[in-house]
PDB file of N, CA and C in Angstrom:
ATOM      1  N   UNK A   1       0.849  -1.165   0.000  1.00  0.00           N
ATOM      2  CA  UNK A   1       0.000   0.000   0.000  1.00  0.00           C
ATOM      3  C   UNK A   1       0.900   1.235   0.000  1.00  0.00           C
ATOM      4  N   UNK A   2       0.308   2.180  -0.750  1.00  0.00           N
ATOM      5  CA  UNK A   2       1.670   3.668  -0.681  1.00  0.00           C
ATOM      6  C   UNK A   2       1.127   4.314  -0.340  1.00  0.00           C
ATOM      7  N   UNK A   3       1.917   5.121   0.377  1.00  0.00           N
ATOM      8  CA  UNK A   3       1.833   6.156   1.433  1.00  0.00           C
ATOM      9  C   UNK A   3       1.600   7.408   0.609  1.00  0.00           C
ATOM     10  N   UNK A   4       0.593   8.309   0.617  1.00  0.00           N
ATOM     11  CA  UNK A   4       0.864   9.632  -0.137  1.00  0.00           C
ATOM     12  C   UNK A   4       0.519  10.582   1.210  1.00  0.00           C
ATOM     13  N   UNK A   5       0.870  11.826   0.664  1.00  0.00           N
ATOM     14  CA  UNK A   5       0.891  12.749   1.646  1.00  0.00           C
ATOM     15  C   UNK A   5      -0.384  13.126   1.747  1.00  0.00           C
ATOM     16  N   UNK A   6      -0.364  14.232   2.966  1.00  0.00           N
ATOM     17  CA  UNK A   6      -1.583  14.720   2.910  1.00  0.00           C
ATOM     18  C   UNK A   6      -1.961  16.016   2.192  1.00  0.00           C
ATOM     19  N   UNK A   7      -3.420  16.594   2.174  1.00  0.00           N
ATOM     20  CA  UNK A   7      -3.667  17.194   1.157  1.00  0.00           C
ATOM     21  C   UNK A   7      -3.462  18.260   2.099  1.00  0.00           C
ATOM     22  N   UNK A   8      -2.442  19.496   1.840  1.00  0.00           N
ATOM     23  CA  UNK A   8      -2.455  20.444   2.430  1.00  0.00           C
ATOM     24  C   UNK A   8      -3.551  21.662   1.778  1.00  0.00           C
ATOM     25  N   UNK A   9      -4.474  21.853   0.839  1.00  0.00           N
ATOM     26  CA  UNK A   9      -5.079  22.733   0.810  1.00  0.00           C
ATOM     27  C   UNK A   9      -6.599  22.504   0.708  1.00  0.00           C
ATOM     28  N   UNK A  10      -6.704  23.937   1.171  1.00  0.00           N
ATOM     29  CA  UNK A  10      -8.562  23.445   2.076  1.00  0.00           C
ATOM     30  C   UNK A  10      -9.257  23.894   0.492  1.00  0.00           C
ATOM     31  N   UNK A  11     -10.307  22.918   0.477  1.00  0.00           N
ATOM     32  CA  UNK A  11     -11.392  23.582  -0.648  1.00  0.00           C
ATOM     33  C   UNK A  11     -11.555  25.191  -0.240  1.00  0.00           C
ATOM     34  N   UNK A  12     -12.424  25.451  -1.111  1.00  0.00           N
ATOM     35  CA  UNK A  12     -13.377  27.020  -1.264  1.00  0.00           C
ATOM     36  C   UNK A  12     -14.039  27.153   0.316  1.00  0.00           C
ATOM     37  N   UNK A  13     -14.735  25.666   0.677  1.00  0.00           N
ATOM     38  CA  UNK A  13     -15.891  25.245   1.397  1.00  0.00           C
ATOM     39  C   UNK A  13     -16.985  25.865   0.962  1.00  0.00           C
ATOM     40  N   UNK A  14     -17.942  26.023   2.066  1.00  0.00           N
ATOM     41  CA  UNK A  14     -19.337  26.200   1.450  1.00  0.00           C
ATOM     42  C   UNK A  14     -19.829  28.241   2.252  1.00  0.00           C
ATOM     43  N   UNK A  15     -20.286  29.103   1.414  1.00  0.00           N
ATOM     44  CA  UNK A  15     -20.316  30.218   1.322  1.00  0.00           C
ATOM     45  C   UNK A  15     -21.987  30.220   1.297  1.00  0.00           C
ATOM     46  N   UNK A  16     -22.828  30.150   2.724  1.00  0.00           N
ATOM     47  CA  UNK A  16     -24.318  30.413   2.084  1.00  0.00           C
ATOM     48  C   UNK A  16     -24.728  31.514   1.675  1.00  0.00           C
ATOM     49  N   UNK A  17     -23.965  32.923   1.703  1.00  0.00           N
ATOM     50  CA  UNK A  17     -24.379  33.610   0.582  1.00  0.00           C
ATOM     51  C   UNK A  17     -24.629  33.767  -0.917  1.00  0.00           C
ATOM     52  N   UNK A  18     -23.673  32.711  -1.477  1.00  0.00           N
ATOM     53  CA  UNK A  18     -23.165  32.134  -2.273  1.00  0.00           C
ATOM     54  C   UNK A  18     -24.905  31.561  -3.126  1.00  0.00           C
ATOM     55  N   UNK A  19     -25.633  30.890  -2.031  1.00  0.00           N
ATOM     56  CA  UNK A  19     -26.104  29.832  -2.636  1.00  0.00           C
ATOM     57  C   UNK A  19     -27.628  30.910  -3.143  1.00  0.00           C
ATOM     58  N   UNK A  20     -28.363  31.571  -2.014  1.00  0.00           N
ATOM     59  CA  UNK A  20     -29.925  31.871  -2.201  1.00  0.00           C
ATOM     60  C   UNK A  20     -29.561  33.722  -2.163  1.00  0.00           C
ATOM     61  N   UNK A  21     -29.851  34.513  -3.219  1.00  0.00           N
ATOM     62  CA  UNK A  21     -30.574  36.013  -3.078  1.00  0.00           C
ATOM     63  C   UNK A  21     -30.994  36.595  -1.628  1.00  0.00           C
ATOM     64  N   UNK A  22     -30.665  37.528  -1.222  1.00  0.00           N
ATOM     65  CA  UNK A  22     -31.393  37.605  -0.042  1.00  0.00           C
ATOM     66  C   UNK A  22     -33.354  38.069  -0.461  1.00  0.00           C
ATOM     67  N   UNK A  23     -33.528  38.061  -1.719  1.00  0.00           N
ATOM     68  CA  UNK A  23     -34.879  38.323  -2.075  1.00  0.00           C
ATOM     69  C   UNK A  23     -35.690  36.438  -2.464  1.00  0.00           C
ATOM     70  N   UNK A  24     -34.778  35.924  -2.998  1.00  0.00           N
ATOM     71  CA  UNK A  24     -34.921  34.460  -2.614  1.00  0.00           C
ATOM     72  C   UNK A  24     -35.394  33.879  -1.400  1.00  0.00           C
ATOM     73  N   UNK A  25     -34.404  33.983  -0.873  1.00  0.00           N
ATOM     74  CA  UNK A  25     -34.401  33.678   0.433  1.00  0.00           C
ATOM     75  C   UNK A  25     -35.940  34.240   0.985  1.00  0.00           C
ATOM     76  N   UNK A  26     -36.003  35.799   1.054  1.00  0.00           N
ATOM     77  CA  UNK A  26     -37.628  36.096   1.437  1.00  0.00           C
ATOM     78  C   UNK A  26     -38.733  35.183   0.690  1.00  0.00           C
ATOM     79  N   UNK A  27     -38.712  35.266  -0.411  1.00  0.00           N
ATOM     80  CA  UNK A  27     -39.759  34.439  -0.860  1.00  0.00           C
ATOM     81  C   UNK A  27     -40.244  32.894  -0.647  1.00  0.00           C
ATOM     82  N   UNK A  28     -38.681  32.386  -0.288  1.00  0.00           N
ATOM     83  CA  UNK A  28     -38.954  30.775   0.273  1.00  0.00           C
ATOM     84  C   UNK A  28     -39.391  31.538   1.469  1.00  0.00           C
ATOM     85  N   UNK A  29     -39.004  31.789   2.377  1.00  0.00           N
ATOM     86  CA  UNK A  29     -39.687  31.854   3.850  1.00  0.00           C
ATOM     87  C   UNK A  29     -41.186  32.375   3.928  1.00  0.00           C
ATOM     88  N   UNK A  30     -41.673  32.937   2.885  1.00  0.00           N
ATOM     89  CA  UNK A  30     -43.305  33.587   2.719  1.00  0.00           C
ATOM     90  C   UNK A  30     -43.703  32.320   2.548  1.00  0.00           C
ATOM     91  N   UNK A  31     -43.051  31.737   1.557  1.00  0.00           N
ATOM     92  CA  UNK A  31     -43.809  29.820   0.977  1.00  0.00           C
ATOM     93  C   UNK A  31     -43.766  29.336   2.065  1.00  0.00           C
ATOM     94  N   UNK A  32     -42.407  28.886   2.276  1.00  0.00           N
ATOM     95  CA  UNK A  32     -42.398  27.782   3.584  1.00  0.00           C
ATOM     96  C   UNK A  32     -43.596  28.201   4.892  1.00  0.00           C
ATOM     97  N   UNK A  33     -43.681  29.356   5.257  1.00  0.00           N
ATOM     98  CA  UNK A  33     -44.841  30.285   6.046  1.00  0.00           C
ATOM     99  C   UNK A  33     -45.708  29.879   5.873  1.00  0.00           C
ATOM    100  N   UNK A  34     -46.787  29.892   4.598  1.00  0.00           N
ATOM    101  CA  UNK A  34     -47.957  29.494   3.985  1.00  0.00           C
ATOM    102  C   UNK A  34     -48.019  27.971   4.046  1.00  0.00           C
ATOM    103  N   UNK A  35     -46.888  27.403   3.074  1.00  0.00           N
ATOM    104  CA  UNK A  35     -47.330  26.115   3.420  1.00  0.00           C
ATOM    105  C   UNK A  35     -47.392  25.599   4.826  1.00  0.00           C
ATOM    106  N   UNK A  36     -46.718  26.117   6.138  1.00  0.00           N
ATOM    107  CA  UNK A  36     -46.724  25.592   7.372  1.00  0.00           C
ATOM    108  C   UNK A  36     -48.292  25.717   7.640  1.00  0.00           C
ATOM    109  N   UNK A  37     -48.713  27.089   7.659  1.00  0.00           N
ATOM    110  CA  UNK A  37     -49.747  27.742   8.423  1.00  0.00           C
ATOM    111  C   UNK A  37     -50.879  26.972   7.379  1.00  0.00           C
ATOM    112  N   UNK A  38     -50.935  26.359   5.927  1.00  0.00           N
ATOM    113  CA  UNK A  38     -52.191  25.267   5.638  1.00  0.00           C
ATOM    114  C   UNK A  38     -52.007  23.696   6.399  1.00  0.00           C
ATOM    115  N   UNK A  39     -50.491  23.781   6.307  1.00  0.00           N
ATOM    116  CA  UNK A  39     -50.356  22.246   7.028  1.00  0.00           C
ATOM    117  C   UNK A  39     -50.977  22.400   8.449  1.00  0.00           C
ATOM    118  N   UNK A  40     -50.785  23.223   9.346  1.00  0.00           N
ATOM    119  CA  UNK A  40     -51.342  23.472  10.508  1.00  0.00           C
ATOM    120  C   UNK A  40     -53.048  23.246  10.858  1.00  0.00           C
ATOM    121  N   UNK A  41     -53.441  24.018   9.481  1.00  0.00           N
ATOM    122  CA  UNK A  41     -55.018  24.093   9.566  1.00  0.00           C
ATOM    123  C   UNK A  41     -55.817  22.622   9.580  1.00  0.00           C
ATOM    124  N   UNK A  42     -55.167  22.192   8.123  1.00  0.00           N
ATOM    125  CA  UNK A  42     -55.250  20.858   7.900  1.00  0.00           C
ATOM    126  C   UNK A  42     -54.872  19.814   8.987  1.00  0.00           C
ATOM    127  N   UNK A  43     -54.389  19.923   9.861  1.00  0.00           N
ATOM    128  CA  UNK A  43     -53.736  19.155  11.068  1.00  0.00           C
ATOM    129  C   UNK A  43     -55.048  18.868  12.000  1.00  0.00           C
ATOM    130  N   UNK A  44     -55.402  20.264  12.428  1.00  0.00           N
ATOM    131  CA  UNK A  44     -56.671  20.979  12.999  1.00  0.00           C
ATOM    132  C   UNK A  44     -58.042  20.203  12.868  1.00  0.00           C
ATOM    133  N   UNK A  45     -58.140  20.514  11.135  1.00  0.00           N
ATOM    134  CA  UNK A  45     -58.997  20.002  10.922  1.00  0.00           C
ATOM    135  C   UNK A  45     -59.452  18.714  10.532  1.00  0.00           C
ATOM    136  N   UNK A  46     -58.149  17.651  10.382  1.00  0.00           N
ATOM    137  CA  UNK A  46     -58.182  16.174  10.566  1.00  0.00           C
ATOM    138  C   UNK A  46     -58.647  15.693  12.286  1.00  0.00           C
ATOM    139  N   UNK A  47     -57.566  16.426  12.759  1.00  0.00           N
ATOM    140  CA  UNK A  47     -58.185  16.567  14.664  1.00  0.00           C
ATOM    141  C   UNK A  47     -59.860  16.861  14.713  1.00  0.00           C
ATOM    142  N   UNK A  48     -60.598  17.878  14.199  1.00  0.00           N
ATOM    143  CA  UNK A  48     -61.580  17.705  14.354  1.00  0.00           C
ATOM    144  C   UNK A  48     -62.656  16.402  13.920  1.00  0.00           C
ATOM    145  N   UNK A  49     -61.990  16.242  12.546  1.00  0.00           N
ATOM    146  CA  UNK A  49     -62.901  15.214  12.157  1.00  0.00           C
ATOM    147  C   UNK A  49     -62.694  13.938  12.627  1.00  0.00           C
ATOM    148  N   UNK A  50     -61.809  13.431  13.618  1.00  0.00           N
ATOM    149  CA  UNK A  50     -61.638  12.774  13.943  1.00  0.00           C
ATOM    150  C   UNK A  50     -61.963  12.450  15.645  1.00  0.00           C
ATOM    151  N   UNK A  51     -62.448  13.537  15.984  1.00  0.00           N
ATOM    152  CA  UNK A  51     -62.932  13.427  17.389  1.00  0.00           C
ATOM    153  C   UNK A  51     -64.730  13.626  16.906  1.00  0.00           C
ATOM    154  N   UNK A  52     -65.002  14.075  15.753  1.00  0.00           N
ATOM    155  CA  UNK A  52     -66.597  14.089  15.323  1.00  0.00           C
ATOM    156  C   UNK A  52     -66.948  12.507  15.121  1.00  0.00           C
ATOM    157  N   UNK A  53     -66.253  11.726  14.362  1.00  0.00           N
ATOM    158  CA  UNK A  53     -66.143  10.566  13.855  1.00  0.00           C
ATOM    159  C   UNK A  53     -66.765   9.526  15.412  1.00  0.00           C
ATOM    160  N   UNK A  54     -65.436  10.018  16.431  1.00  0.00           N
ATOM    161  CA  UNK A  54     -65.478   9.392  17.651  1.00  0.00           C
ATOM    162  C   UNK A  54     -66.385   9.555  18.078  1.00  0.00           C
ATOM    163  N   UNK A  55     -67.029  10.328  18.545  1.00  0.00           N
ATOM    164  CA  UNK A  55     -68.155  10.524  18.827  1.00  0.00           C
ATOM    165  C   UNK A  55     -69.348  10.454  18.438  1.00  0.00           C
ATOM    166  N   UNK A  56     -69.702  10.176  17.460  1.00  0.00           N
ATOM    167  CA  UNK A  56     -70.537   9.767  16.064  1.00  0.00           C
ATOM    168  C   UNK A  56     -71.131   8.105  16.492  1.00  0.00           C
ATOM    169  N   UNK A  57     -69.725   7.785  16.369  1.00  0.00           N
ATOM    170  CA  UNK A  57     -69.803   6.302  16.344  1.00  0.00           C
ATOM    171  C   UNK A  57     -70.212   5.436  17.878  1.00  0.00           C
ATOM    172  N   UNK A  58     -70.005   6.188  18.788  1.00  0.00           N
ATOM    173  CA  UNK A  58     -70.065   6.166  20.290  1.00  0.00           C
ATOM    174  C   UNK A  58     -71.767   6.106  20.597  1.00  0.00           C
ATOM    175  N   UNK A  59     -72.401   7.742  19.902  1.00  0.00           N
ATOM    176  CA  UNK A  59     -73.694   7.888  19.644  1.00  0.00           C
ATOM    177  C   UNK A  59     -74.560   6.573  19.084  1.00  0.00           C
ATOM    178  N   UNK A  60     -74.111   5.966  17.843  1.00  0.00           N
ATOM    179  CA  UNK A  60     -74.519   5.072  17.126  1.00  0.00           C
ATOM    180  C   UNK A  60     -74.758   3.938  18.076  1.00  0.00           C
ATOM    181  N   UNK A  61     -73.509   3.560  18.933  1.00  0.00           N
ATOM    182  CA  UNK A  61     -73.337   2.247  19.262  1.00  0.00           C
ATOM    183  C   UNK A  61     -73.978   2.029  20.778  1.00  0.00           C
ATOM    184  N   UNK A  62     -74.294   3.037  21.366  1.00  0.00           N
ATOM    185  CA  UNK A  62     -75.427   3.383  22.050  1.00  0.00           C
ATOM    186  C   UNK A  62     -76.865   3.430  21.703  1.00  0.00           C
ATOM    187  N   UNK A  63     -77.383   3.779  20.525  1.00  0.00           N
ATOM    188  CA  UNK A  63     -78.825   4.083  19.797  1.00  0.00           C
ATOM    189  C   UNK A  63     -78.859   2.793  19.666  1.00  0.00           C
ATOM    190  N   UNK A  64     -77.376   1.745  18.817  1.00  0.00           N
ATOM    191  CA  UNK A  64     -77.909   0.335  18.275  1.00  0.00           C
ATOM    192  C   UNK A  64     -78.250  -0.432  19.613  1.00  0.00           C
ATOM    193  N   UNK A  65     -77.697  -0.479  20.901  1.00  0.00           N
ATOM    194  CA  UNK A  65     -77.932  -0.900  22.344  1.00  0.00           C
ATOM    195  C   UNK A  65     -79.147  -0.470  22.352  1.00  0.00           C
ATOM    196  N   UNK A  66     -79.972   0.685  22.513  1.00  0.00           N
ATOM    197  CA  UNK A  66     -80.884   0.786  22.908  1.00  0.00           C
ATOM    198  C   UNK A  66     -82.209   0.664  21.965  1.00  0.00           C
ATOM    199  N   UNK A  67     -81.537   0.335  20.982  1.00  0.00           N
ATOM    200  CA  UNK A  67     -82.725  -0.056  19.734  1.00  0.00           C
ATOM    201  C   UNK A  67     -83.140  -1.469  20.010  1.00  0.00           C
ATOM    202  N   UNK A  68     -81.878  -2.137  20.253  1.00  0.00           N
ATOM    203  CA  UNK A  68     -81.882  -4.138  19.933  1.00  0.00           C
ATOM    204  C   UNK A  68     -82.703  -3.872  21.928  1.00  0.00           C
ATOM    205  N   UNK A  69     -82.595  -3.145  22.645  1.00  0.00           N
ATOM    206  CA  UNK A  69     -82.828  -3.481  23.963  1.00  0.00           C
ATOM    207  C   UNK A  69     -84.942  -3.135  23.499  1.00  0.00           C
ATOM    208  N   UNK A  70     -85.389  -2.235  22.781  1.00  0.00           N
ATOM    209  CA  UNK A  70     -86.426  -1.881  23.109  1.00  0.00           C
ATOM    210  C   UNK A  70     -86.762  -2.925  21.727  1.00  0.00           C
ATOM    211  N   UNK A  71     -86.211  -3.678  20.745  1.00  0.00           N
ATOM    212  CA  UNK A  71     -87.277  -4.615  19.966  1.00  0.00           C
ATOM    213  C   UNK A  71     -86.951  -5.580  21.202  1.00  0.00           C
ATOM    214  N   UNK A  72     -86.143  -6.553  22.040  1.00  0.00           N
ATOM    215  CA  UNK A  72     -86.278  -7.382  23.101  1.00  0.00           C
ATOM    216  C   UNK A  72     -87.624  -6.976  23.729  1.00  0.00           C
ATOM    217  N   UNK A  73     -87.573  -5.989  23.957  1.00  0.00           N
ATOM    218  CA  UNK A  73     -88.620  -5.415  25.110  1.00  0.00           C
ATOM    219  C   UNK A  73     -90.110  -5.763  24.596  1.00  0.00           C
ATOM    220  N   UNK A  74     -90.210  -5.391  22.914  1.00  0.00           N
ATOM    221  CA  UNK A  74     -91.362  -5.258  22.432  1.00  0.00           C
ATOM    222  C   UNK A  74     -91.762  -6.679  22.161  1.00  0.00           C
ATOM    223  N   UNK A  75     -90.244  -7.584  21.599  1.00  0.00           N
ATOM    224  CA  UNK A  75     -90.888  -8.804  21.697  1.00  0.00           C
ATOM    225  C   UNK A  75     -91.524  -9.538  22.746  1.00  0.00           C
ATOM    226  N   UNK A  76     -90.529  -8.799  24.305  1.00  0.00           N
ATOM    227  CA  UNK A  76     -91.237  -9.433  25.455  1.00  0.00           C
ATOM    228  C   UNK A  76     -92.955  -9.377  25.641  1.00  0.00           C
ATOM    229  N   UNK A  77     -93.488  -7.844  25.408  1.00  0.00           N
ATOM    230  CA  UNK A  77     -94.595  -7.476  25.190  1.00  0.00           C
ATOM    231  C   UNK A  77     -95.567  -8.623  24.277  1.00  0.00           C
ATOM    232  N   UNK A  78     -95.147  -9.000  23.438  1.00  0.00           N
ATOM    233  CA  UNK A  78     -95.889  -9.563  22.073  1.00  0.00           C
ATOM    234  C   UNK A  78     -95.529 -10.616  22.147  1.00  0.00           C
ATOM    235  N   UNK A  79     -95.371 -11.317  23.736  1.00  0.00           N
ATOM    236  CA  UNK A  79     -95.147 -13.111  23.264  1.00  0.00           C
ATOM    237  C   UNK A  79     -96.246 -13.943  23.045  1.00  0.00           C
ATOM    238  N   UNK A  80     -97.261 -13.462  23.184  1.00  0.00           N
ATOM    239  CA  UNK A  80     -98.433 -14.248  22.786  1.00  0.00           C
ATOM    240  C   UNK A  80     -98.980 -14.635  21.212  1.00  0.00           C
ATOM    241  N   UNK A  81     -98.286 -12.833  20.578  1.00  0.00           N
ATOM    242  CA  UNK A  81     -98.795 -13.432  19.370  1.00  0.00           C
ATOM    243  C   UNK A  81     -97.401 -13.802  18.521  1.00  0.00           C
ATOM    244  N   UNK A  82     -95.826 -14.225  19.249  1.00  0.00           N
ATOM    245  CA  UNK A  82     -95.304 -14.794  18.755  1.00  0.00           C
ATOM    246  C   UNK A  82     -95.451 -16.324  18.476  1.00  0.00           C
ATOM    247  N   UNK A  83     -95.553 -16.754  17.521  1.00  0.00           N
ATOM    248  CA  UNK A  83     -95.235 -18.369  16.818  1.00  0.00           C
ATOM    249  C   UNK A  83     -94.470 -18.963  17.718  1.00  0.00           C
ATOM    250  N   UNK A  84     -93.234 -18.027  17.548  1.00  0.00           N
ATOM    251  CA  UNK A  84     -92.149 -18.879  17.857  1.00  0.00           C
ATOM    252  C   UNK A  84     -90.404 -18.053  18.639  1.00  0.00           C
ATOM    253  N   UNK A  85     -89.769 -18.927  19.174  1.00  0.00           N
ATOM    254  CA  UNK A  85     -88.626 -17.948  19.600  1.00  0.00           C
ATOM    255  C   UNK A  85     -88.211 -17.564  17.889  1.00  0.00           C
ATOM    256  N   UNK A  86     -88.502 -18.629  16.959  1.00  0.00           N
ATOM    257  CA  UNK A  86     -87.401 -17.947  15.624  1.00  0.00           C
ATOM    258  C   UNK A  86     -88.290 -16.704  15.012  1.00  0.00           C
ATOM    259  N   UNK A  87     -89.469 -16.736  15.282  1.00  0.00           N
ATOM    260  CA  UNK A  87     -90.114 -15.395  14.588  1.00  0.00           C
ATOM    261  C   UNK A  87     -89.355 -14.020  15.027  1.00  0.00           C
ATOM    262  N   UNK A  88     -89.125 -14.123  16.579  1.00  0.00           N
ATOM    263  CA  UNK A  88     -88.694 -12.882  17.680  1.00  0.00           C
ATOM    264  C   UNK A  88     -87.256 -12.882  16.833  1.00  0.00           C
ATOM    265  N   UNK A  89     -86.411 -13.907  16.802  1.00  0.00           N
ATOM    266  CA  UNK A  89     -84.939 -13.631  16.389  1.00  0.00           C
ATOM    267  C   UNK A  89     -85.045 -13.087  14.694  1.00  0.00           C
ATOM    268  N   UNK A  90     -86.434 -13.408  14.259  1.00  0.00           N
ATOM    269  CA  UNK A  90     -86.198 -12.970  12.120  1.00  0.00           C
ATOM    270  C   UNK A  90     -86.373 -11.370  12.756  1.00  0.00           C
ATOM    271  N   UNK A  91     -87.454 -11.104  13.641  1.00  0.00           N
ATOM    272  CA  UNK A  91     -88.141  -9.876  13.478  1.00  0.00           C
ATOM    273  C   UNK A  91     -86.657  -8.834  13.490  1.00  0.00           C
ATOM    274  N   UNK A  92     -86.267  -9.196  14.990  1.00  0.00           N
ATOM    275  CA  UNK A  92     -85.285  -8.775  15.229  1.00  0.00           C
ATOM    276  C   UNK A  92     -83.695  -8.264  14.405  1.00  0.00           C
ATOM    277  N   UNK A  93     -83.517  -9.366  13.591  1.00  0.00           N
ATOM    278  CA  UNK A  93     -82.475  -9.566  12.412  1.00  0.00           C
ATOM    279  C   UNK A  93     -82.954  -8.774  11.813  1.00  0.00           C
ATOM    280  N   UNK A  94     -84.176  -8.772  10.821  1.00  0.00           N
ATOM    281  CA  UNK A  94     -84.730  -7.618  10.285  1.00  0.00           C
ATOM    282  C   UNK A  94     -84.416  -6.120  10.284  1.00  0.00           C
ATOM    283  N   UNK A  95     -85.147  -5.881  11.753  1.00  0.00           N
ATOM    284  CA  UNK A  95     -84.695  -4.689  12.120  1.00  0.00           C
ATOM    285  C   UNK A  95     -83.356  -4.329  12.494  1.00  0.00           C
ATOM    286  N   UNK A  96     -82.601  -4.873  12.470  1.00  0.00           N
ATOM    287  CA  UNK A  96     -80.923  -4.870  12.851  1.00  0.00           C
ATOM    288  C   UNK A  96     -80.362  -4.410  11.385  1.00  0.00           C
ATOM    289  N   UNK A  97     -80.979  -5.179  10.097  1.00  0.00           N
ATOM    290  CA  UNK A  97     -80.479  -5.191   8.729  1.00  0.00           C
ATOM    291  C   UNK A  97     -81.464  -3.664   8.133  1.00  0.00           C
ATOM    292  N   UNK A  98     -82.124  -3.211   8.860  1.00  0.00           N
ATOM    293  CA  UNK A  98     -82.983  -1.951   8.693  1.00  0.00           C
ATOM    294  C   UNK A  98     -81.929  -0.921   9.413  1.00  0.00           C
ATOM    295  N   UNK A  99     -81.589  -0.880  10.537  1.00  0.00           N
ATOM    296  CA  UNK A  99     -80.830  -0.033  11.519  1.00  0.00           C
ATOM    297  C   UNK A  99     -79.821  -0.230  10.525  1.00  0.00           C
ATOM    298  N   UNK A 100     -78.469  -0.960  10.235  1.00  0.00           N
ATOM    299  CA  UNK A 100     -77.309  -0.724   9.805  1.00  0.00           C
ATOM    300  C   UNK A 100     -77.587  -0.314   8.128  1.00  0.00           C
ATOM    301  N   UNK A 101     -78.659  -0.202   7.553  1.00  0.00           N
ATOM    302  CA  UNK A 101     -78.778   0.727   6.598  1.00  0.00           C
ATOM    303  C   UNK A 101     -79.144   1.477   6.497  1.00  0.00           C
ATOM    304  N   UNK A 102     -80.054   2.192   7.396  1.00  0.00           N
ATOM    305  CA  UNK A 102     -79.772   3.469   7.819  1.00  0.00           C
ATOM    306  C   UNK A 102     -78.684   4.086   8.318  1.00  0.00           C
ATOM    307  N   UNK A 103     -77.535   3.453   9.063  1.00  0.00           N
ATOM    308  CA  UNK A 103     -76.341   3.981   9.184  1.00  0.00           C
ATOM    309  C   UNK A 103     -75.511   3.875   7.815  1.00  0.00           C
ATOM    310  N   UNK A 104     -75.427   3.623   7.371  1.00  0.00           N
ATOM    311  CA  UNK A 104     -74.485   3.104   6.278  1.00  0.00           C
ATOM    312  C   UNK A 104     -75.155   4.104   5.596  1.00  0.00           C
ATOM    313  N   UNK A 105     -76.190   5.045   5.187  1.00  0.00           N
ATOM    314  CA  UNK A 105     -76.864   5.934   4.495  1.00  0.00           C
ATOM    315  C   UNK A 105     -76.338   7.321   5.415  1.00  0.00           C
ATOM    316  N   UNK A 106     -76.447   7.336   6.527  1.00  0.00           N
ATOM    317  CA  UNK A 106     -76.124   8.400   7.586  1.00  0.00           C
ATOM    318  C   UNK A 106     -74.064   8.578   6.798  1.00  0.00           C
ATOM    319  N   UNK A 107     -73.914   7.660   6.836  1.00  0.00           N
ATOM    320  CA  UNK A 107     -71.812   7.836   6.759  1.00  0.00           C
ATOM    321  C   UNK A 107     -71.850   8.132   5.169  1.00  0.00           C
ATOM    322  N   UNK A 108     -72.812   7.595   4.143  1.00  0.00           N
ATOM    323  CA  UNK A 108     -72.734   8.631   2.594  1.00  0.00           C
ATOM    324  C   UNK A 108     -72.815   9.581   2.450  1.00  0.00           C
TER     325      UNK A 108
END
């Protein structure tokens, strides 16, 4: 392996005046500005829709509890003129396949 010397002289290096206008320079920082302050909004407003969402769905899953609790209830009411336990479980299914298309219409 051979030995060479070392490099005794320094590059130019790097001069950032060199590189951006100082009117450049203003204009990226107005951009970079703008684009921060939409990224920000947009941040905001993913945060919102995402605590609406939460709560949305919270609402729902409560209404579907208290929907499936009051057809139980109604079937309890109406066991006389049920047939059968499978009539109470179609009625029920029914209205379950009625409820989640109305949600599924509510989220279009």
């Amino acid at each position: 392996m051979a030995v060479v010397p070392k490099h005794d002289k320094q590059g130019k290096g790097y001069d950032p005046k060199d590189d951006l206008t100082l009117d450049q320079i203003h204009r990226f920082t107005r951009v970079a500005n703008k684009a921060q302050h939409e990224k920000d909004e947009h941040d905001a407003l993913n945060e919102h829709i995402t605590a609406t969402e939460e709560a949305l769905e919270e609402s729902i899953e409560i209404k579907e509890e208290e929907f499936v609790h009051k057809q139980i209830e109604q079937a309890k009411l109406h066991k006389k003129k049920r047939r059968s336990k499978k009539y109470a479980y179609a009625s029920l299914a029914v209205s379950l396949v009625i409820l989640s298309m109305a949600i599924m219409a509510l989220f279009s």
